[in-house]
C-alpha atoms as a PDB file:
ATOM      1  CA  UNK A   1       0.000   0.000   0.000  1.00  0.00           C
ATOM      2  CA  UNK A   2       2.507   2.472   0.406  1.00  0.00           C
ATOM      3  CA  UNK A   3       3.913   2.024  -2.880  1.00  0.00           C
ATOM      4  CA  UNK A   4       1.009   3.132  -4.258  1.00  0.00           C
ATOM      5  CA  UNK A   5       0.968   5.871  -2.602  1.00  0.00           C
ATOM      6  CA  UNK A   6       4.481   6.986  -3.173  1.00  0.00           C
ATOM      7  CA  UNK A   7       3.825   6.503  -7.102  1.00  0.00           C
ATOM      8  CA  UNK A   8       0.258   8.834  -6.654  1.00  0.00           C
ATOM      9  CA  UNK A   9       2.893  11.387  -4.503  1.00  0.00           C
ATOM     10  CA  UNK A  10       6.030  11.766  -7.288  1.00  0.00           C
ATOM     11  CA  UNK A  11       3.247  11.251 -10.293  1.00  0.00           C
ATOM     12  CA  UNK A  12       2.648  15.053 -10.890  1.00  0.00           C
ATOM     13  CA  UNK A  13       6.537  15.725 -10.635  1.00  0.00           C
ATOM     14  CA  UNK A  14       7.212  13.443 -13.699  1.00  0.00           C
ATOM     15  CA  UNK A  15       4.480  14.430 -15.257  1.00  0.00           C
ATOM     16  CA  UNK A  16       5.242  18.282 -14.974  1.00  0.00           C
ATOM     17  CA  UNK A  17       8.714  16.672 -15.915  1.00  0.00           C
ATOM     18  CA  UNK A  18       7.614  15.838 -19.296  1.00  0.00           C
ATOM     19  CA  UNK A  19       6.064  19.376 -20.145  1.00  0.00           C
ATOM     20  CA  UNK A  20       9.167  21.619 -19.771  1.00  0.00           C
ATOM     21  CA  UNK A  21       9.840  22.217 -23.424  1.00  0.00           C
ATOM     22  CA  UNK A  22      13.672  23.411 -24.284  1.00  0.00           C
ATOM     23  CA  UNK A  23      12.692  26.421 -26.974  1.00  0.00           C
ATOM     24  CA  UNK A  24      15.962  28.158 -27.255  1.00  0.00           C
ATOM     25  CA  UNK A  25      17.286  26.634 -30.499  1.00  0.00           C
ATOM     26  CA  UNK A  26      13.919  27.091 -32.240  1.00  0.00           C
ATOM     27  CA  UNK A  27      13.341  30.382 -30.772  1.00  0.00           C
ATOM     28  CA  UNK A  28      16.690  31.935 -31.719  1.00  0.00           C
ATOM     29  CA  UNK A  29      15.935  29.686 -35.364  1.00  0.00           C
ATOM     30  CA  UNK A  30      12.977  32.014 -35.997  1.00  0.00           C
ATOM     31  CA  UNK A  31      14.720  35.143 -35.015  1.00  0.00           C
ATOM     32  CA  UNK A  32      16.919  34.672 -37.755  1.00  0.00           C
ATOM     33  CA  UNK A  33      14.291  33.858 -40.487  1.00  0.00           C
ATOM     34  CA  UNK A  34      11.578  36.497 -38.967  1.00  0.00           C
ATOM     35  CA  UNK A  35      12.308  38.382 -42.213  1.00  0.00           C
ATOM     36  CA  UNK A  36      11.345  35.113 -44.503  1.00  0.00           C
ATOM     37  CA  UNK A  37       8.515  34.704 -46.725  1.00  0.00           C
ATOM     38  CA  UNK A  38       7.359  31.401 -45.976  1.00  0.00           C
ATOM     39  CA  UNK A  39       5.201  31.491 -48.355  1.00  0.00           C
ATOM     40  CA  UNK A  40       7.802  31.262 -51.111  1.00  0.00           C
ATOM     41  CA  UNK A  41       9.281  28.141 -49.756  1.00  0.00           C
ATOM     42  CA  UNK A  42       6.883  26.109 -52.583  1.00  0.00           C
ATOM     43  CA  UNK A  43       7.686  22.846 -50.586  1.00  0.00           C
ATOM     44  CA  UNK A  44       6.789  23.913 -47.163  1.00  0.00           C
ATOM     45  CA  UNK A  45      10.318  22.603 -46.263  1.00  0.00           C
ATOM     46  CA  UNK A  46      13.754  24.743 -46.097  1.00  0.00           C
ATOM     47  CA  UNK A  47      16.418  23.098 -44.834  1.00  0.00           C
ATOM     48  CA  UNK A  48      18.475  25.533 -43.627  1.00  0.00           C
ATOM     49  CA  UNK A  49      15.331  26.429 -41.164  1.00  0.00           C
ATOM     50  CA  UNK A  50      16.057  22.691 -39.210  1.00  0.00           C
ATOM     51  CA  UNK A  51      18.225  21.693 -37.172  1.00  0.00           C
ATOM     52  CA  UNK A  52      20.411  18.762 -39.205  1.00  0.00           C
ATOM     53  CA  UNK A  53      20.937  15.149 -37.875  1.00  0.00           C
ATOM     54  CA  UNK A  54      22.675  14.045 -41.129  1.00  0.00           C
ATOM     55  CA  UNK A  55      23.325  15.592 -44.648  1.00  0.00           C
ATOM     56  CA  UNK A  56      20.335  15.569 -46.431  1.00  0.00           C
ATOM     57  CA  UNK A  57      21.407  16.321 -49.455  1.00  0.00           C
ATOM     58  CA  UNK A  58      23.561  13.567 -49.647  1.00  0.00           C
ATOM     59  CA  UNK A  59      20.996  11.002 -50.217  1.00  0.00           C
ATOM     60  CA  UNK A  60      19.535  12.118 -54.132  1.00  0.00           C
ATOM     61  CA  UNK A  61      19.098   8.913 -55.076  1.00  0.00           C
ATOM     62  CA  UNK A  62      22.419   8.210 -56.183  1.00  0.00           C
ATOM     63  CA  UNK A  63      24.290   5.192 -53.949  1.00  0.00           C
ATOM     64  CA  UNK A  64      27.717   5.746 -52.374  1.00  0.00           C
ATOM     65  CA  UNK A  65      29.948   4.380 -49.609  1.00  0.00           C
ATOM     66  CA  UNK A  66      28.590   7.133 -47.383  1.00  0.00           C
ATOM     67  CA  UNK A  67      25.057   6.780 -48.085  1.00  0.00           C
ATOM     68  CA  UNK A  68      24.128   3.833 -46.358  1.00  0.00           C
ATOM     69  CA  UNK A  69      20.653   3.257 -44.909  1.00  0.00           C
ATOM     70  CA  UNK A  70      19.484   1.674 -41.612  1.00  0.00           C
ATOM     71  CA  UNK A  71      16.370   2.939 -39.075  1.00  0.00           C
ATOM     72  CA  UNK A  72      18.662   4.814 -37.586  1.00  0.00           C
ATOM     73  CA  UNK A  73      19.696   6.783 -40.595  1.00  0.00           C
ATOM     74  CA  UNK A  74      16.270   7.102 -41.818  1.00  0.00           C
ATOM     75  CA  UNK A  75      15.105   8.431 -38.782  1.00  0.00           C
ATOM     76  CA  UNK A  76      17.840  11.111 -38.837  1.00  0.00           C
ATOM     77  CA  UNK A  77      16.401  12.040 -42.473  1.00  0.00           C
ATOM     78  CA  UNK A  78      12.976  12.346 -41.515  1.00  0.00           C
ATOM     79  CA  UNK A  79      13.678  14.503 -37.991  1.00  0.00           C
ATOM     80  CA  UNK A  80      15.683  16.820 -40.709  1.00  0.00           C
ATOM     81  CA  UNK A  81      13.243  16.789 -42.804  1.00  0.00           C
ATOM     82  CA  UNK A  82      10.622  17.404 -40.087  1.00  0.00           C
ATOM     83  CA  UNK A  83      12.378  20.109 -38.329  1.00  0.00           C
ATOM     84  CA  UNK A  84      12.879  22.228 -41.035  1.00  0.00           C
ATOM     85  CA  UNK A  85       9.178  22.810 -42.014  1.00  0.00           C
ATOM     86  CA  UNK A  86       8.185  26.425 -42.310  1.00  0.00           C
ATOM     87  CA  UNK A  87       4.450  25.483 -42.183  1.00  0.00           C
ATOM     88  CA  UNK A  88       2.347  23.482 -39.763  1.00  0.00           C
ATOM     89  CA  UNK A  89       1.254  20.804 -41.959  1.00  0.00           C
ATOM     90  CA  UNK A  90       1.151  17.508 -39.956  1.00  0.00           C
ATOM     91  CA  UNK A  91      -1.035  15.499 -42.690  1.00  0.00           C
ATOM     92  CA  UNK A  92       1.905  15.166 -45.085  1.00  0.00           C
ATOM     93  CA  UNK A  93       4.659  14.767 -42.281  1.00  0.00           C
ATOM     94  CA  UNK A  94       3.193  12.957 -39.091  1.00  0.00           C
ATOM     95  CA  UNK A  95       5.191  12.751 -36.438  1.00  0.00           C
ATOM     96  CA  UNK A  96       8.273  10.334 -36.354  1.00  0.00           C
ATOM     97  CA  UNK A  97       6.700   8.179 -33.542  1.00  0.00           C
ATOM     98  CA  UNK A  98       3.645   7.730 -35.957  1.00  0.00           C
ATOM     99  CA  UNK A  99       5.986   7.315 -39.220  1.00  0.00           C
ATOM    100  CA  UNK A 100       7.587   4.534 -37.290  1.00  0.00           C
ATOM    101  CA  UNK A 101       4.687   2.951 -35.785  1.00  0.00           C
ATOM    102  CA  UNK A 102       2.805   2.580 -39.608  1.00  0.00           C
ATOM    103  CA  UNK A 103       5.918   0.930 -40.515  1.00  0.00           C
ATOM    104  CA  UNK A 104       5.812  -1.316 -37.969  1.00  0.00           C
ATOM    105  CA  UNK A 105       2.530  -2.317 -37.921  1.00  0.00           C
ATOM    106  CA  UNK A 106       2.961  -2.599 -41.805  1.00  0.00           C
ATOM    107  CA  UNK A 107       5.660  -4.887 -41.324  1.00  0.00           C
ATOM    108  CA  UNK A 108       3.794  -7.298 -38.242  1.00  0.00           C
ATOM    109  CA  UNK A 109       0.714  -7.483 -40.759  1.00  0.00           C
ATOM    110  CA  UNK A 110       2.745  -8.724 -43.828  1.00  0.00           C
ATOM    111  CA  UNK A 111       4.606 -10.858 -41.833  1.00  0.00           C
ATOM    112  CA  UNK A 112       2.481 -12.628 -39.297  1.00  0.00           C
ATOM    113  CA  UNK A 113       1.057 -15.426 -41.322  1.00  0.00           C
ATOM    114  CA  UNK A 114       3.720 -16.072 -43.394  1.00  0.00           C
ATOM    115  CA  UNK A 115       7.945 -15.320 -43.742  1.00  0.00           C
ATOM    116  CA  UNK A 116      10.227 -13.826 -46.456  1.00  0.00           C
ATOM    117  CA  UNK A 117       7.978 -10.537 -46.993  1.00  0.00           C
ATOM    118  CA  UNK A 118       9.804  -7.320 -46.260  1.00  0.00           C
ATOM    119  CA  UNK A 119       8.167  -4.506 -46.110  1.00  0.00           C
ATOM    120  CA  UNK A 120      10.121  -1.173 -47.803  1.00  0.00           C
ATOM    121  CA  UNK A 121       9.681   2.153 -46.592  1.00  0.00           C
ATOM    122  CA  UNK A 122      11.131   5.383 -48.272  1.00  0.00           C
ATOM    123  CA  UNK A 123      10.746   9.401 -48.256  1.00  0.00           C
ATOM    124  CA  UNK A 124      10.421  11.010 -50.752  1.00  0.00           C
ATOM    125  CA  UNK A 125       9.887  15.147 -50.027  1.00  0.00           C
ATOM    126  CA  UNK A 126      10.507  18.072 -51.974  1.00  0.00           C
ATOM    127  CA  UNK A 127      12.669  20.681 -50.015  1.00  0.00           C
ATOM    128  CA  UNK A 128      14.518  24.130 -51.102  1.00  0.00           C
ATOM    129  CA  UNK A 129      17.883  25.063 -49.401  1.00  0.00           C
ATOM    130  CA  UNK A 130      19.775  28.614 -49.816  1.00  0.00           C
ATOM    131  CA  UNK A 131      22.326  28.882 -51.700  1.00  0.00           C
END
């Protein structure tokens, strides 16, 4: 019994935990493009608006020693990518969590009743970057 109540007493602390948001880096991002006119960013994506966790622009399609892909990787490329929108879409770029957890769930399905599917996934997003 007095477990429980020493998880109801340190609940609210984790849970205020969890809403303390860090906003410095995007605050100070959007400082430096207050000026922009979002609205001529055609894609809805500028890359140099994110914050990078690998070198987009390094994966056009073409396949080198250095552009080798794993979850890991392709999670980088879609935080990038999902970072450095200038508009609030959500439809077109879900969340990572929910990216990841339609893959999954893709993947289970295909592969419960029988072996030697694999299930694929890809991005494939228009962006602009300044020169």
């Amino acid at each position: 019994m007095k477990k429980i109540y020493l998880c109801l007493l340190f609940t609210p602390f984790v849970l205020n935990a969890q809403i303390n948001i860090d906003r410095t880096w995007k605050d100070a991002i959007n400082r430096t493009f207050q000026h922009l006119d979002k609205t001529k960013v055609q894609s809805g994506i500028l890359l140099d608006y994110g914050m990078e966790f690998t070198n987009v622009t390094a994966y056009n399609g073409v396949l080198t020693d250095s552009t080798d892909i794993n979850t890991n990787v392709l999670g980088d490329i879609y935080k990038t990518l999902f970072m450095s929108k200038v508009v609030a879409d959500t439809v077109h770029t879900p969340t990572f969590d929910r990216y990841a957890y339609n893959w999954a769930k893709a993947r289970f399905n295909a592969t419960k009743d029988s072996s030697g599917i694999y299930i694929l996934s890809g991005l494939l997003y228009e962006y602009q970057k300044l020169d």
